[in-house]
C-alpha atoms as a PDB file:
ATOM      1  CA  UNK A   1       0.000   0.000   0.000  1.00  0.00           C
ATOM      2  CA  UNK A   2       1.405   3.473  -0.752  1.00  0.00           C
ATOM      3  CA  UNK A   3       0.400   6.400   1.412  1.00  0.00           C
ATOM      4  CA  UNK A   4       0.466   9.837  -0.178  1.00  0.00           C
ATOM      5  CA  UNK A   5      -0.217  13.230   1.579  1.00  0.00           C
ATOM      6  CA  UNK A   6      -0.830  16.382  -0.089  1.00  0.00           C
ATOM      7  CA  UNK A   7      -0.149  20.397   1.734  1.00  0.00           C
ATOM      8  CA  UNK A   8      -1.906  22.866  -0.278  1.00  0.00           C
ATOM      9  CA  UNK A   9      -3.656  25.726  -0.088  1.00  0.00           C
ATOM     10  CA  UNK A  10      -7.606  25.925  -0.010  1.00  0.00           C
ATOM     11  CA  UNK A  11      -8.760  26.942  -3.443  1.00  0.00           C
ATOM     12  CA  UNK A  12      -5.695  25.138  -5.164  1.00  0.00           C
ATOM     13  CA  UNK A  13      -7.434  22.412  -5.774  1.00  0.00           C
ATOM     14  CA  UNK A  14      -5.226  19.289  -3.958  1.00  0.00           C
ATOM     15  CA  UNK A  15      -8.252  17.559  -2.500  1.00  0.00           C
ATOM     16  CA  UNK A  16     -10.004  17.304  -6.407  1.00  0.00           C
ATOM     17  CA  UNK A  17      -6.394  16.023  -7.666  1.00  0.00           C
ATOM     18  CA  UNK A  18      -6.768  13.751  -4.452  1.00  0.00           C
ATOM     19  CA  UNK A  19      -9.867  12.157  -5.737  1.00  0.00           C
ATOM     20  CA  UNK A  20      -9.080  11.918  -9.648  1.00  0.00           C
ATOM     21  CA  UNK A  21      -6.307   9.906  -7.940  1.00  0.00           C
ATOM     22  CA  UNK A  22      -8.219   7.747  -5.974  1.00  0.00           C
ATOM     23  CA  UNK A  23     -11.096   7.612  -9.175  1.00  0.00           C
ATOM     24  CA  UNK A  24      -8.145   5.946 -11.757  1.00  0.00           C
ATOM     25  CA  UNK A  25      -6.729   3.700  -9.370  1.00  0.00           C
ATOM     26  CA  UNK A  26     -10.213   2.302  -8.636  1.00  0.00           C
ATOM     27  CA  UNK A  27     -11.224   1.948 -12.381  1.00  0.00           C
ATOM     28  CA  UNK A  28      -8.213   0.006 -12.997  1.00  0.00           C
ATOM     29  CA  UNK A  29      -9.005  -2.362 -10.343  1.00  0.00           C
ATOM     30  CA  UNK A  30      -7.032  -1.127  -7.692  1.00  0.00           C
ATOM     31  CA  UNK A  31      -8.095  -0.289  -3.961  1.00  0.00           C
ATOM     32  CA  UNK A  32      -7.954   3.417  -3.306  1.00  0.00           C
ATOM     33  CA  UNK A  33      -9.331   6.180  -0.748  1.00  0.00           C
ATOM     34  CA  UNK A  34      -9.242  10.219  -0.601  1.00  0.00           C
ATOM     35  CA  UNK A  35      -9.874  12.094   1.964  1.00  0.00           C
ATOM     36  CA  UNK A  36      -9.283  15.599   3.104  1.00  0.00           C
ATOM     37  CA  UNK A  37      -7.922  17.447   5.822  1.00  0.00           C
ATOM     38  CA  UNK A  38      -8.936  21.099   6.172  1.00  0.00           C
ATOM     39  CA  UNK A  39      -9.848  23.255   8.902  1.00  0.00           C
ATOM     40  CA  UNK A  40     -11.179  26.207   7.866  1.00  0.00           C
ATOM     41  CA  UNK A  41     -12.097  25.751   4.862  1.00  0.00           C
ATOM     42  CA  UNK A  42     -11.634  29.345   3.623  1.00  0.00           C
ATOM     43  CA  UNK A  43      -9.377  30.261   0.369  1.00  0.00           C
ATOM     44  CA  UNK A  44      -5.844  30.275   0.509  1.00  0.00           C
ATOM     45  CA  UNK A  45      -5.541  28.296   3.873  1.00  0.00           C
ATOM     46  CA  UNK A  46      -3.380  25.728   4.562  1.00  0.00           C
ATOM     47  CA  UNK A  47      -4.555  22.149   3.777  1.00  0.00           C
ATOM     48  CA  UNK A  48      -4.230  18.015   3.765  1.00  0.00           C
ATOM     49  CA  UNK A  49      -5.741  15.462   1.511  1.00  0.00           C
ATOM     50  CA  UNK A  50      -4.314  11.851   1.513  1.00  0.00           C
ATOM     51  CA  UNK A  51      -4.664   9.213  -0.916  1.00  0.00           C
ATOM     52  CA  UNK A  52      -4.362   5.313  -0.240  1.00  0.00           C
ATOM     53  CA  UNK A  53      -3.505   3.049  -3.290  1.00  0.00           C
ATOM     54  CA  UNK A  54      -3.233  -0.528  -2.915  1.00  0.00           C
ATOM     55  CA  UNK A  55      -3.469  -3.895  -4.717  1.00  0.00           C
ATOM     56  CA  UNK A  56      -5.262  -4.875  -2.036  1.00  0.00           C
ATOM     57  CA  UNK A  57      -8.231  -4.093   0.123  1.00  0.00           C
ATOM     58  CA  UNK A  58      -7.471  -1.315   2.575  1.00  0.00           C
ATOM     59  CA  UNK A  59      -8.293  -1.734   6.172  1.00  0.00           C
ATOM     60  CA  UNK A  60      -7.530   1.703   7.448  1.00  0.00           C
ATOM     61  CA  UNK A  61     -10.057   4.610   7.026  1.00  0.00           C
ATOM     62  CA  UNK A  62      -8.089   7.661   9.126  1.00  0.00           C
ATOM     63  CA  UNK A  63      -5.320  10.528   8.369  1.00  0.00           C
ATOM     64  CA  UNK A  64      -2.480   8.958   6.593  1.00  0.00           C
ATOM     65  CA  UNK A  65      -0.062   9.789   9.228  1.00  0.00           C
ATOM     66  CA  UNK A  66       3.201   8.207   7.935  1.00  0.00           C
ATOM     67  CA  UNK A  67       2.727   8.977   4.233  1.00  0.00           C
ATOM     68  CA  UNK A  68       5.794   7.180   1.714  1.00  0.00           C
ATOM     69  CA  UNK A  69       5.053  10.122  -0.499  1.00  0.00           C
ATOM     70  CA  UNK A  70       4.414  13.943   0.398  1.00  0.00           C
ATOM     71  CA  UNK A  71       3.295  16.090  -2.309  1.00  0.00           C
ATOM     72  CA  UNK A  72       3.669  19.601  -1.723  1.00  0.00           C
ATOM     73  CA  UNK A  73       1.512  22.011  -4.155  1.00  0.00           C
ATOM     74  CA  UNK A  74       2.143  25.485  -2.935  1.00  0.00           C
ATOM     75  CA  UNK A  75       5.478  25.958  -2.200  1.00  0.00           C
ATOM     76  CA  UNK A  76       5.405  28.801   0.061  1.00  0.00           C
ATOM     77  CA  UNK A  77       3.863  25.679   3.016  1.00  0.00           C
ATOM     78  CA  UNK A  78       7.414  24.754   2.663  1.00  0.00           C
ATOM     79  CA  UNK A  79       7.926  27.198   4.898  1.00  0.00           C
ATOM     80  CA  UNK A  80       4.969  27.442   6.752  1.00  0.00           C
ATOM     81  CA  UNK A  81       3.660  23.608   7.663  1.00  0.00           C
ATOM     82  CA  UNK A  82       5.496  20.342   9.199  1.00  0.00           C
ATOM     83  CA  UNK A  83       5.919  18.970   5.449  1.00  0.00           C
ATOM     84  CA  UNK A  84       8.247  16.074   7.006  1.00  0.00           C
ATOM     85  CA  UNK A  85       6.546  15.158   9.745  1.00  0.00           C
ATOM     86  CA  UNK A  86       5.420  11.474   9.786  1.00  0.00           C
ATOM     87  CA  UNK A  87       8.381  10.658   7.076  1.00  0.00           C
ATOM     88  CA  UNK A  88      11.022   8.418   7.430  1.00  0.00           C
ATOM     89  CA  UNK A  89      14.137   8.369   5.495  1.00  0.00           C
ATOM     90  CA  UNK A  90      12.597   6.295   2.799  1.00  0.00           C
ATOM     91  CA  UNK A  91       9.842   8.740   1.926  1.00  0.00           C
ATOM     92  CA  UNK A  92       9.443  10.501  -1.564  1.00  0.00           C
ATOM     93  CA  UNK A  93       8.556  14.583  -1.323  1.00  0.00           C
ATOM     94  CA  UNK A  94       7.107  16.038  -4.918  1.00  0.00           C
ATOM     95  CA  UNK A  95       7.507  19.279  -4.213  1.00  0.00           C
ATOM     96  CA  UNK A  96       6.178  22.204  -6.613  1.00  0.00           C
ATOM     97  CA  UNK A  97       9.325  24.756  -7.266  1.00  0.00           C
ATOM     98  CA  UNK A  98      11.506  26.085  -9.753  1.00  0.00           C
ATOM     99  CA  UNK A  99      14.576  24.885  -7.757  1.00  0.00           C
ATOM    100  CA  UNK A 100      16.337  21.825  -8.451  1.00  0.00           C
ATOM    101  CA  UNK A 101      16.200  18.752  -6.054  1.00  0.00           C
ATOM    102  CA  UNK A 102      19.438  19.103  -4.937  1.00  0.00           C
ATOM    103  CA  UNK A 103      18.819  22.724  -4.177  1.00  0.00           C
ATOM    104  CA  UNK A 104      15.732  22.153  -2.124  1.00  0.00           C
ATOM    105  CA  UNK A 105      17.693  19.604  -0.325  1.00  0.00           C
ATOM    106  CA  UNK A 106      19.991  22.206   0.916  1.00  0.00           C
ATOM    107  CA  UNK A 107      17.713  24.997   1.674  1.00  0.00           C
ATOM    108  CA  UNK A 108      15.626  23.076   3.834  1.00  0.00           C
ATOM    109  CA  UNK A 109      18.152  20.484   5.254  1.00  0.00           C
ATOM    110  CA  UNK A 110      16.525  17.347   4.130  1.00  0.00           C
ATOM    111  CA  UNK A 111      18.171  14.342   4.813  1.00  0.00           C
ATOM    112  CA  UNK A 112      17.254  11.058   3.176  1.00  0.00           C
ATOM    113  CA  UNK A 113      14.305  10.741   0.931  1.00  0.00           C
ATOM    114  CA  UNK A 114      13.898  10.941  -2.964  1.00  0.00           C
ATOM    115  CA  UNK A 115      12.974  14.537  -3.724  1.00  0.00           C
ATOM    116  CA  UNK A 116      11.121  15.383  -7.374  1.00  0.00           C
ATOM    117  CA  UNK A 117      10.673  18.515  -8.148  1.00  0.00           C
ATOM    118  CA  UNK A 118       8.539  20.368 -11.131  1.00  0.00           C
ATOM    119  CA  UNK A 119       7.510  23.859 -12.044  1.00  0.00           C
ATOM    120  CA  UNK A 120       3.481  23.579 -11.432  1.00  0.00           C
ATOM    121  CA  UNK A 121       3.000  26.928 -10.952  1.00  0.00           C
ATOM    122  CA  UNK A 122       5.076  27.956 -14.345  1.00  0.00           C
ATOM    123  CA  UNK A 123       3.141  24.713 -16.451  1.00  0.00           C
ATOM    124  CA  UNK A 124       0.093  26.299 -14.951  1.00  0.00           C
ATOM    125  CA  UNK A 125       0.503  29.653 -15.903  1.00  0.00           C
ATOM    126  CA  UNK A 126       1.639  28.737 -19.562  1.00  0.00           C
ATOM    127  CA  UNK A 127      -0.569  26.124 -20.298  1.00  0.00           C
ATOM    128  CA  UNK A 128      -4.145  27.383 -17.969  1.00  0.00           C
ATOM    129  CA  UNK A 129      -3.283  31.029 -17.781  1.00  0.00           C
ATOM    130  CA  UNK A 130      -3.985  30.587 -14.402  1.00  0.00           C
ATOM    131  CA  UNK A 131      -2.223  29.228 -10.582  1.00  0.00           C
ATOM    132  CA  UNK A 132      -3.964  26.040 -10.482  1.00  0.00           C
ATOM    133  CA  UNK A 133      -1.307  23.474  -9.874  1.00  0.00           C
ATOM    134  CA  UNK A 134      -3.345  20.960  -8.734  1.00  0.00           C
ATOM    135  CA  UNK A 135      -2.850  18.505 -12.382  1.00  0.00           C
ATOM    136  CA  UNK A 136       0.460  19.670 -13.077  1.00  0.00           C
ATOM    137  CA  UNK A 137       1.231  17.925  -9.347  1.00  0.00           C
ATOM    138  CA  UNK A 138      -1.125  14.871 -10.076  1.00  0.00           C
ATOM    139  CA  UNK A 139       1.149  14.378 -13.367  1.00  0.00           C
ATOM    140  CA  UNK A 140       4.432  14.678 -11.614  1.00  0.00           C
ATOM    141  CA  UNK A 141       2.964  12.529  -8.965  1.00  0.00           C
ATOM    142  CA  UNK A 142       2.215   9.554 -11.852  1.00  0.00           C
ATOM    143  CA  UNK A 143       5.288   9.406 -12.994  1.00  0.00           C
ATOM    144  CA  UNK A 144       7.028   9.224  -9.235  1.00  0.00           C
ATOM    145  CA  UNK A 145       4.340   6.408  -8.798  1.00  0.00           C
ATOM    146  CA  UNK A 146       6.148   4.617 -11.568  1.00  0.00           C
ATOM    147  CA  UNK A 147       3.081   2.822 -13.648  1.00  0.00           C
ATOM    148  CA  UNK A 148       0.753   2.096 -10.063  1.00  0.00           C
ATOM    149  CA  UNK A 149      -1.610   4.418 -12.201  1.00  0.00           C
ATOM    150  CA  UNK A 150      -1.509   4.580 -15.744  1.00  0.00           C
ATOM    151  CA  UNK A 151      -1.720   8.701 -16.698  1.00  0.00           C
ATOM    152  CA  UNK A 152      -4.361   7.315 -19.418  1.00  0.00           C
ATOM    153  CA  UNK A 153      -6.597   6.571 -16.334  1.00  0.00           C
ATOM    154  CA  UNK A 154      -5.901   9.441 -14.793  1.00  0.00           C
ATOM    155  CA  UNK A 155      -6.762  11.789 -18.314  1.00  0.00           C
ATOM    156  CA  UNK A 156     -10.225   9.981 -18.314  1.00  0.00           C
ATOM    157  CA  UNK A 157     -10.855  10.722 -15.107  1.00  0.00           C
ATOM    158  CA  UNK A 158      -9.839  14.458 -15.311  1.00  0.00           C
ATOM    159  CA  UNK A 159     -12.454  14.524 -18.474  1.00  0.00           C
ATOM    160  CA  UNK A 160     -14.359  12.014 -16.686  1.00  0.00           C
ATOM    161  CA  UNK A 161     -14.478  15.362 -13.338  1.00  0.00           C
ATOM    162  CA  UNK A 162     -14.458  18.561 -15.830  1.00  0.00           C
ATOM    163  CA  UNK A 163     -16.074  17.455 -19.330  1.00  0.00           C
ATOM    164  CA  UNK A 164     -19.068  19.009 -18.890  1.00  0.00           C
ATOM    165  CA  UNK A 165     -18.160  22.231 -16.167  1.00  0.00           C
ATOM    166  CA  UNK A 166     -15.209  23.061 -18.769  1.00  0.00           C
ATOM    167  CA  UNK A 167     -14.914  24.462 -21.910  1.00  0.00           C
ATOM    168  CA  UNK A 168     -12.938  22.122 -23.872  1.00  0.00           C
ATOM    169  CA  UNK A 169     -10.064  24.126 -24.472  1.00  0.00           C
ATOM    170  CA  UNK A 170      -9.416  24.825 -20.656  1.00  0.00           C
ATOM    171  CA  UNK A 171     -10.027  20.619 -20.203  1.00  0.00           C
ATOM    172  CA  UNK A 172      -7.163  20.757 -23.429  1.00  0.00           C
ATOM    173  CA  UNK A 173      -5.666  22.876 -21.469  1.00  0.00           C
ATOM    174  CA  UNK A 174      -5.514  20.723 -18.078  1.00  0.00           C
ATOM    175  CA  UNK A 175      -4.421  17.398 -20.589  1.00  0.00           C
ATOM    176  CA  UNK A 176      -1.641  19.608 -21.780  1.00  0.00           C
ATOM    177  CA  UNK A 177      -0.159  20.089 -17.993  1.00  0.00           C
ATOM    178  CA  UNK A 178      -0.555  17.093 -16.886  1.00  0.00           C
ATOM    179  CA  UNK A 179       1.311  15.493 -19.914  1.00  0.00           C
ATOM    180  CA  UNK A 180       4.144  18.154 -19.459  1.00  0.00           C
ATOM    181  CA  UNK A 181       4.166  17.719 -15.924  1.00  0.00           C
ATOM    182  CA  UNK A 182       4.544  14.695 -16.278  1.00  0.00           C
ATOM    183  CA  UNK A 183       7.547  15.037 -18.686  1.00  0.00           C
ATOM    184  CA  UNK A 184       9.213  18.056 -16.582  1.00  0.00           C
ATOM    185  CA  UNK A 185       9.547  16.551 -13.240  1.00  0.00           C
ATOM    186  CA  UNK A 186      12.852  15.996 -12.113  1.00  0.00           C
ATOM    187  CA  UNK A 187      14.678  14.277  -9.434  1.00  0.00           C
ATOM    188  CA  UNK A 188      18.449  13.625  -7.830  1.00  0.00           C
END
């Protein structure tokens, strides 16, 4: 089973990335969950969702509290939130930035664990005109997952969640930056 928990902001949309997730995993016949984590619920403040992907049927229903990966959407929680805690050496951080791995592993003194790292916010910008880095993340996050869900899947299921609220060049759009996400992502 691989634990994944997202830090985002409210309004960025992690917890809808969260469930498109959980949505392909199921539809290939995996075991999956979503859930969020938010307090507040108001725009812009910090946020958890957590994913659960298995081969198998999943017996917990809580927090993920000791994630394997951490996917970080809005940089500046870097900063702000306990993005580490719960991690052990083996852990995988995704992190949103225009910094290198290697550079992020120095500014913030991580030791251990695989760090990816991929310009959402710029592949958002270019590609949706707007900061929503929620699919660039989910693409960097598919390819870190290594084939446990197939990025086909997860393009239905993004048409599957915005076909019809959408026009179909800002769905084109959303394709486009998960595909390059997905491409861009780099790690040590």
């Amino acid at each position: 089973m691989i634990e994944i928990r997202w830090h985002a902001r409210g309004g960025q949309g992690a917890v809808t990335a969260s469930k498109i997730l959980a949505s392909a995993a199921i539809r290939e016949g995996k075991y999956a969950q979503s859930n969020p984590d938010y307090g507040a619920e108001r725009s812009g403040a910090p946020l958890r969702a957590y994913n659960r992907v298995s081969e198998n049927p999943i017996p917990h229903h809580c927090m993920v509290l000791n994630p394997n990966i951490v996917v970080v959407v809005d940089p500046t929680l870097l900063k702000a939130v306990p993005f580490l805690e719960g991690t052990d050496e083996d852990a995988i951080l995704v992190i949103n930035t225009d910094k290198t791995p290697q550079e992020i592993r120095e500014k913030y003194g991580i030791k251990g664990r695989k760090i990816y790292t991929v310009d959402a916010t710029k592949i958002a910008m270019e590609e949706l005109k707007r900061p929503l880095m929620n699919i660039p993340m989910l693409g960097a996050l598919i390819k870190v997952l290594g084939g446990l869900v197939d990025i086909k899947s997860v393009e239905e299921d993004i048409k599957k969640a915005f076909g019809k609220k959408l026009p179909e060049n800002v769905l084109e759009a959303n394709i486009r930056a998960l595909y390059r996400a997905y491409e861009e992502v780099q790690s040590e």
